[in-house]
Structures are given as C-alpha cells and as structure tokens.
Protein backbone atom coordinates (compact mmCIF):
# COMPACT_ATOMS: atom_id res chain seq x y z
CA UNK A 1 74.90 -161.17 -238.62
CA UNK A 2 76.58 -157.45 -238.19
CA UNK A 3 80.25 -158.54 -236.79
CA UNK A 4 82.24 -155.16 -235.75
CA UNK A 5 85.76 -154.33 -238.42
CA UNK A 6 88.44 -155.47 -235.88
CA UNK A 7 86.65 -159.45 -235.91
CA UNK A 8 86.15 -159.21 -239.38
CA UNK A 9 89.65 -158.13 -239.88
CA UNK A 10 90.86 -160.99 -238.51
CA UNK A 11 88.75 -163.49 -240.04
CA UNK A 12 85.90 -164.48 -237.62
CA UNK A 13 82.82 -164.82 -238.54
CA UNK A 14 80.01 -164.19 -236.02
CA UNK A 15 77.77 -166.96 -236.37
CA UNK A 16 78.66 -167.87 -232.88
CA UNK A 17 78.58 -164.82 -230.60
CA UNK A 18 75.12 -165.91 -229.57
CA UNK A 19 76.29 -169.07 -228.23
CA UNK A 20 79.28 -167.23 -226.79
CA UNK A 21 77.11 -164.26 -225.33
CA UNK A 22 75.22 -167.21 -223.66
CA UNK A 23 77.93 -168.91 -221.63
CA UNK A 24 79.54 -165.57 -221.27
CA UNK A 25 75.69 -164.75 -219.10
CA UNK A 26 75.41 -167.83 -217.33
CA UNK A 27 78.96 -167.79 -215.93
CA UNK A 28 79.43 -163.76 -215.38
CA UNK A 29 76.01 -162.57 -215.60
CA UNK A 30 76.84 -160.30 -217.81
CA UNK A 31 74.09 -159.95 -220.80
CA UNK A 32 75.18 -159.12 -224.49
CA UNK A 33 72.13 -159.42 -226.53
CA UNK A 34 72.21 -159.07 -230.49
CA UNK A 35 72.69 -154.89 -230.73
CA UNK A 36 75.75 -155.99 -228.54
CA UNK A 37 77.41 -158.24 -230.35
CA UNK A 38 79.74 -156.19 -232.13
CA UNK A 39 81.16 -155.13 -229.00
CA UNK A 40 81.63 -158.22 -227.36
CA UNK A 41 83.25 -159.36 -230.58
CA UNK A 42 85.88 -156.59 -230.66
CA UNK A 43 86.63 -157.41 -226.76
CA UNK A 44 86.92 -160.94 -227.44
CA UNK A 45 88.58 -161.34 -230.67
CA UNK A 46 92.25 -160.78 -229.19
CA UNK A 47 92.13 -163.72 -227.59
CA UNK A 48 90.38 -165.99 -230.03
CA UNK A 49 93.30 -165.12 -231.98
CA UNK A 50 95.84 -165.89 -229.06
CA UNK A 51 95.01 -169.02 -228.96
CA UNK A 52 95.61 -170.21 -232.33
CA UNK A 53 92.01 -170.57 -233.12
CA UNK A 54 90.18 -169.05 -236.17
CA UNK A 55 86.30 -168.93 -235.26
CA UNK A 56 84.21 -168.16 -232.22
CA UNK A 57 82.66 -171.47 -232.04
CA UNK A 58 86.18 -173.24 -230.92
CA UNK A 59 86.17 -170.37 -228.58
CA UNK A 60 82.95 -171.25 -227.19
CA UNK A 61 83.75 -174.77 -227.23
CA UNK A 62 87.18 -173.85 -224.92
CA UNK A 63 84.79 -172.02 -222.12
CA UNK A 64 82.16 -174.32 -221.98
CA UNK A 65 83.43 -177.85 -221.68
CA UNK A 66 87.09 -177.75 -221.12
CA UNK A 67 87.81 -178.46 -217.76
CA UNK A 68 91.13 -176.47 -217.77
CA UNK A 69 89.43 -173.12 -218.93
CA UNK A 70 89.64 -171.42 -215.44
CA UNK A 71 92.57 -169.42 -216.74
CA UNK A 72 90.80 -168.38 -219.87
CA UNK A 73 88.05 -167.14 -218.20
CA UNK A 74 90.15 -164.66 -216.01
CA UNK A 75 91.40 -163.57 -219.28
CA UNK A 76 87.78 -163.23 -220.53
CA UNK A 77 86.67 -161.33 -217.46
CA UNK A 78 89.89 -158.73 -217.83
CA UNK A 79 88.61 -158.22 -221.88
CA UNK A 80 85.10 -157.58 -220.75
CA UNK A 81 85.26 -155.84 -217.29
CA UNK A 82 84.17 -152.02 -217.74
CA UNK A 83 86.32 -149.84 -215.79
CA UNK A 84 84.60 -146.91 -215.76
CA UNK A 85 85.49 -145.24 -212.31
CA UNK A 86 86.96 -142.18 -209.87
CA UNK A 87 87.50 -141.08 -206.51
CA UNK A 88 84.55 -139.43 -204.57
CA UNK A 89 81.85 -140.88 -206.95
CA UNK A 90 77.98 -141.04 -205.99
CA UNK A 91 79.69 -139.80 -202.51
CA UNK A 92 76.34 -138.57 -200.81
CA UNK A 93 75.95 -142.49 -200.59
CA UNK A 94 78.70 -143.42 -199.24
CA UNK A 95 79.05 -140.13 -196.88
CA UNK A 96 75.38 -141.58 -195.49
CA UNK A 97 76.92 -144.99 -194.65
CA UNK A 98 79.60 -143.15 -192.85
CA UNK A 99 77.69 -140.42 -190.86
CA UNK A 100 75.14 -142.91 -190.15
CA UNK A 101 75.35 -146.46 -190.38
CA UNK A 102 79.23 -146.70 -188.84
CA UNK A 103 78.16 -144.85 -185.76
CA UNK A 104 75.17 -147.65 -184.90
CA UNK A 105 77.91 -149.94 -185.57
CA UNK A 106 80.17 -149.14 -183.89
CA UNK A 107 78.26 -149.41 -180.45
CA UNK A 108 78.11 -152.82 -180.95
CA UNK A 109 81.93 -153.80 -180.07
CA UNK A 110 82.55 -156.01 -182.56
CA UNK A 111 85.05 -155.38 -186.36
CA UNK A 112 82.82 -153.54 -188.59
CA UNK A 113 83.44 -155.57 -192.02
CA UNK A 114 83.18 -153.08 -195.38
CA UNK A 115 82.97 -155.64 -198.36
CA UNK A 116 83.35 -153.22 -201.95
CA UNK A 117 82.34 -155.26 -204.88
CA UNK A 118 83.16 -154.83 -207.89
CA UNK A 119 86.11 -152.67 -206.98
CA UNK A 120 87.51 -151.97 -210.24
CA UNK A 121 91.32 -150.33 -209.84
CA UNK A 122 90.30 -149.67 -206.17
CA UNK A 123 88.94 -145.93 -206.28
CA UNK A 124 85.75 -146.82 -204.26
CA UNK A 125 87.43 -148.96 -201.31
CA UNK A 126 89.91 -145.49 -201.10
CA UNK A 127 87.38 -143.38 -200.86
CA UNK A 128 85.62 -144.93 -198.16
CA UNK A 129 89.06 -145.00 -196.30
CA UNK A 130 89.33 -141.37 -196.91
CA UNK A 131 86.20 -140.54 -195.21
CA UNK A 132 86.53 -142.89 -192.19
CA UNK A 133 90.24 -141.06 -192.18
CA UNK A 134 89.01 -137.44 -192.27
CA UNK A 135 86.34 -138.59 -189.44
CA UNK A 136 88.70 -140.44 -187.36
CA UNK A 137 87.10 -143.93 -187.16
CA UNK A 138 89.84 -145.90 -187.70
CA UNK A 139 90.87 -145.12 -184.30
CA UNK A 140 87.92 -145.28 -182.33
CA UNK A 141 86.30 -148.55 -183.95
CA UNK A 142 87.98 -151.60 -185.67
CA UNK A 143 87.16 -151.29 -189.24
CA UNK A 144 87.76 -153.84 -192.06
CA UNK A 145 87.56 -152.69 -195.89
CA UNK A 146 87.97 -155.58 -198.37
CA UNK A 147 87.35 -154.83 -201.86
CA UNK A 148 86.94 -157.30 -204.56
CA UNK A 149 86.53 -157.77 -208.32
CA UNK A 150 86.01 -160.33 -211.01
CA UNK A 151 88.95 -158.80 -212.87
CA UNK A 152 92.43 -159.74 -212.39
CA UNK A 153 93.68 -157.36 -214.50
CA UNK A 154 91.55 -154.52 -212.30
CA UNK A 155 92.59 -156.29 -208.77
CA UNK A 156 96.19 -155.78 -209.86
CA UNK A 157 96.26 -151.62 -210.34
CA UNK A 158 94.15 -151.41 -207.17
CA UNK A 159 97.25 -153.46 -205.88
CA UNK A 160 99.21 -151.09 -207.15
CA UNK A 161 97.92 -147.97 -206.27
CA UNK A 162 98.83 -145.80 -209.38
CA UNK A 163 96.21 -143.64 -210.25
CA UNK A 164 96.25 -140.96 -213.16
CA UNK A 165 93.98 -137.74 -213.84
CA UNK A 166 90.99 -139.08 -215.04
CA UNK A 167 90.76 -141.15 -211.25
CA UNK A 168 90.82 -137.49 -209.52
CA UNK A 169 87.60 -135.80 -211.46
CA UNK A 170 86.10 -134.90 -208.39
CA UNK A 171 88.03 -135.57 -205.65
CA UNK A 172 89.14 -132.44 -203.93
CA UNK A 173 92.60 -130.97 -204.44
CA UNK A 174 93.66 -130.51 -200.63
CA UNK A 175 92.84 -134.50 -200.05
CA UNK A 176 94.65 -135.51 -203.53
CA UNK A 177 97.86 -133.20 -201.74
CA UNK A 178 97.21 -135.11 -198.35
CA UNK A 179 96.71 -139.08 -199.84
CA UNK A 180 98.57 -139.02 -203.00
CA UNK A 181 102.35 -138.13 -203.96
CA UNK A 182 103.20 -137.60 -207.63
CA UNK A 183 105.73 -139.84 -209.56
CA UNK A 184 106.08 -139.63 -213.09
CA UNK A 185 103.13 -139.44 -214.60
CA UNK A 186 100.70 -140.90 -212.33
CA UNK A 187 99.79 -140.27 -208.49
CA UNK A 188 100.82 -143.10 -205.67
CA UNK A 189 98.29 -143.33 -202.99
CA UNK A 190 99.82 -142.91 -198.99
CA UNK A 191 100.97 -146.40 -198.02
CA UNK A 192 98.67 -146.13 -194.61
CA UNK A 193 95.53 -145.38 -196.22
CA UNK A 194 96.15 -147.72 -198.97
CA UNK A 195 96.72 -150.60 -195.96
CA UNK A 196 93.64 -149.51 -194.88
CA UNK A 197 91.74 -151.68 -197.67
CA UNK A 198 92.77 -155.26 -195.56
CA UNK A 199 92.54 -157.35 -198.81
CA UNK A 200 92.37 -157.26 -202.99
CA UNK A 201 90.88 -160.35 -204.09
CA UNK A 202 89.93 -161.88 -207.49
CA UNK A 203 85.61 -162.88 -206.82
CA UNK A 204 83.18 -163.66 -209.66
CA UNK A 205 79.78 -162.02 -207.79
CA UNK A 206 77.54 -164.90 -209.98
CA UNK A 207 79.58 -167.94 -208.29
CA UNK A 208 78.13 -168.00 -204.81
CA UNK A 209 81.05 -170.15 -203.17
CA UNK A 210 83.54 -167.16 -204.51
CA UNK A 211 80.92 -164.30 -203.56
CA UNK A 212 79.14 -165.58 -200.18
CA UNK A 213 82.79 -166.03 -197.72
CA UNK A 214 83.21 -162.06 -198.51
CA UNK A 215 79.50 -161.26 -198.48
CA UNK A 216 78.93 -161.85 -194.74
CA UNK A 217 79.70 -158.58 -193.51
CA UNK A 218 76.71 -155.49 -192.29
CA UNK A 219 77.93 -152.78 -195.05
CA UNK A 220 78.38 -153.95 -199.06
CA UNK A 221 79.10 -151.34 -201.69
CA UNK A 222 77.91 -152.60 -204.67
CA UNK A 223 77.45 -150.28 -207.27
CA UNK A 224 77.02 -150.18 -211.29
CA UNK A 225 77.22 -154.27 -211.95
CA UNK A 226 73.83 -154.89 -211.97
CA UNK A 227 73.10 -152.88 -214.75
CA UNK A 228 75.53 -155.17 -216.78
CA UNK A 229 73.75 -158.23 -215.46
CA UNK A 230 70.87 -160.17 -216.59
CA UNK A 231 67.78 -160.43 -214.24
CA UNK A 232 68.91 -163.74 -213.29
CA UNK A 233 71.94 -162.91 -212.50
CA UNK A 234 70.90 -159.86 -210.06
CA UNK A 235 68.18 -162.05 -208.47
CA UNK A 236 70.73 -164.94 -208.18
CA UNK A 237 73.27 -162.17 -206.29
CA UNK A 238 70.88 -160.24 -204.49
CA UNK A 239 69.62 -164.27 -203.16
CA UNK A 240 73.20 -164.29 -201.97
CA UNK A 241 73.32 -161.16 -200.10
CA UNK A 242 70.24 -162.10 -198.34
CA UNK A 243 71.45 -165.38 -197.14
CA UNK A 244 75.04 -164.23 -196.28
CA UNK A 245 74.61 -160.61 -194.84
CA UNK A 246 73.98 -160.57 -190.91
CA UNK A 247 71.35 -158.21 -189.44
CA UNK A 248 70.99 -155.32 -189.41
CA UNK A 249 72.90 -155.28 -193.04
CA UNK A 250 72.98 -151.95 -195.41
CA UNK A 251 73.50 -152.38 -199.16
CA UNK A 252 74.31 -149.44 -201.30
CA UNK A 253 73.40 -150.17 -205.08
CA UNK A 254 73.75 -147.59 -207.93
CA UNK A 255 71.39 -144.82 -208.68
CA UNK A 256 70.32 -146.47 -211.92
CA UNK A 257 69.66 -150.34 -209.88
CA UNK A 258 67.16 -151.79 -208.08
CA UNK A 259 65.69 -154.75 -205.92
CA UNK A 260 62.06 -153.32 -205.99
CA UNK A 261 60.93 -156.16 -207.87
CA UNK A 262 62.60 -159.25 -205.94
CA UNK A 263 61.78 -160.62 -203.06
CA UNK A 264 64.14 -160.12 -200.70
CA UNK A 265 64.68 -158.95 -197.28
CA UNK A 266 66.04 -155.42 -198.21
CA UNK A 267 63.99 -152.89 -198.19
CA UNK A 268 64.97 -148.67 -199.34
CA UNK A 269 65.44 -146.47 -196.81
CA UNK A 270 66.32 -142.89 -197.04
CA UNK A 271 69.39 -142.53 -194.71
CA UNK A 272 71.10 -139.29 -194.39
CA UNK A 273 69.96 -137.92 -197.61
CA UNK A 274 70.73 -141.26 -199.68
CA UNK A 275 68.87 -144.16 -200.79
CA UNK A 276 70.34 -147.31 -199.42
CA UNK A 277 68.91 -151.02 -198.91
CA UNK A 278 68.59 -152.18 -195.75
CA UNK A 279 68.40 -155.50 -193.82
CA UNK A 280 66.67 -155.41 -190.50
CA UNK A 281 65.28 -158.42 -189.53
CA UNK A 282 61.99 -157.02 -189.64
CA UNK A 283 60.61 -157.48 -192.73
C-alpha cells in the first residue's frame, strides 16, 4: 500500500490506514478512501509519533476502544480539519438570507438565532455580522450569531480574531479600514462586531447530542463539509437539521452540495438570486 514520505520517514507502515480511515468516517464523517490515504497519513503521523507509538494500528486501537480518547480525538479533528476560508465568500448567498429571509423574520418578534457550522477561524460568522451591520439590523431586531466547529484548534483563532491577508481576498478595502485595525503582521477585528458572534463552541456535526442543542434555530450556514463527508454522514446531518430546525427554517449549503437525493423536508428555492434550502412546513 502507497504510504506518503513523511509516514514512511518515520517508520509507519500503512497497513492500517484503512481501519483508521474507517473510525476516522464513522466518528467525523469525514471519508478517506484508498487514493487518500497518503494524505491522511501525513496529517496523522505527528501524532502517532507523539504518543510514543510506532504503527497505525495502536493508533487505531487508541480511538476506537479507549474510553479516555476524547482528548485525542480533538487532536485528530485539529490535524484533519481543512481550513480553507475568507471574508465575503459565496456572499450572493448569504446577502439573500439577509435581504430576504431576516426581514420575514424579523416580523415575527421573537431572537432571530444564526447557527454557522463549520466556522473554521470565524470568517463566515463575521461576515454575516458585517452585513446585518452595514444594514442596521442589529438595532431594529434581536439577532443571535453562534458559530461552531469541530476544530479546537480553528474555534481558538476565531476566538482570537487575528486575521492575515489571505482572510481579506475579497472583502472590500473601505470595510477591512472600518472592522479591522492592523497590529503587527496580522489585522484585529473591531471588538463590537466581533461580540456580535454570541458564542465559539467546539461541535462535532456527526454526534447529534453535540450538533442538535445549536441546530434549533430558522437560519444555518452550512457550507463546504458535506463534500468531505460520506453519504451517511450528510444523510445522518441533514436527518438532524430536519428534526431540530423550527419552521419556516432556511439552510444555505455550498454550491458544490446537495440534499436532492434525501428525503427530507427541505426543498431549493431560488431566493434573491441564490439557491438556498428551505423548511416550510409544507412539504
């Protein structure tokens, strides 16, 4: 079996990675088949070697029956988490939600909940602050955004609110000057908008009693996971969503995902130019 330099550097053999890949799906979701493996070898190796062992197997072995492994499996999560992410991306989706879903909302008189999952280092949740901010919401409705991700390491810079250039691709220079203040070498975002985003929490989107408290709110960004995610998995979250989300709900998935093939209560709407799943209670 192909195993990538950096595992064979340090002695590891891959005759495991399958049964690694395998408990890696069913507890994240996430699918590494065989054209994979070398990747999930080089991501995992590090900390094979951290903890004194000297084959995948006793890795393997650590994840799936010992019943102190929670800590390891953060650790796994923060070696396999892509954070591939900016400010203002896929915005016509997320400018839909705002010119048109917040409004109906917001007759209704009750907190508007904004769950964004997974949030990586927190560029998404800030950019839906930013356009509520430009638009003013914030003071005419009462709007929660929590954001969320499987990745401690990722929770912790969206904590911290450092961002460097490749977080500003698109994001227009006159609102980089008017949420972000240079220091050093990376940009701080504004305290206010930052508190804006009401909580950062660690949540593993495949464990339903971590994902379903979070999920019961009308507006979910959830965008570019369920490409990394077996079919399972996506019809095991998307099952979630349609249990915990009230109605009406609105779900905004990647351009590259879809629910077309499950059964569920969502269906595609076109909503101010943008595709965007929507639970109605009429379906």
């Amino acid at each position: 079996m192909p195993i990538s330099s950096q595992a064979e550097g340090l002695g590891l053999s891959g005759a495991a990675l399958p049964l690694l890949a395998a408990v890696i799906q069913e507890r994240l979701g996430l699918v590494y088949d065989a054209s994979r493996f070398d990747l999930l070898a080089d991501r995992v190796a590090p900390l094979v070697v951290e903890r004194g062992f000297d084959s995948f197997l006793d890795y393997y072995y650590l994840l799936k029956y010992d019943a102190d492994a929670a800590g390891e499996w953060r650790r796994v999560m923060d070696a396999l988490s892509v954070n591939e992410t900016y400010f203002w991306r896929e915005l016509d989706q997320l400018r839909a939600v705002v010119d048109h879903v917040i409004p109906r909302l917001a007759g209704q008189g009750t907190p508007i909940r904004i769950w964004s999952v997974p949030c990586a280092s927190g560029e998404e949740p800030l950019t839906v602050a930013m356009l509520l901010e430009e638009q003013g919401w914030f003071d005419r409705a009462r709007i929660e955004i929590h954001a969320s991700d499987a990745s401690p390491a990722a929770i912790a810079r969206a904590r911290a609110g450092r961002y460097r250039e490749r977080s500003f691709r698109t994001l227009p220079p006159a609102l980089r000057a008017k949420y972000f203040t240079l220091d050093g070498d990376a940009w701080v975002v504004d305290p206010s908008l930052h508190a804006r985003v009401r909580s950062w929490s660690v949540v593993n989107l495949v464990c339903e009693g971590e994902a379903a408290p979070h999920a019961r709110a009308p507006i979910i960004v959830c965008r570019n996971v369920f490409i990394y995610f077996s079919p399972d998995a996506v019809a095991r979250v998307a099952g979630m969503f349609a249990r915990a989300m009230p109605e009406p709900a609105w779900l905004c998935l990647g351009a590259s995902e879809s629910l077309l093939k499950l059964r569920t209560p969502f269906e595609l709407e076109e909503i101010g130019g943008a595709f965007v799943y929507v639970k109605d209670g009429h379906v």
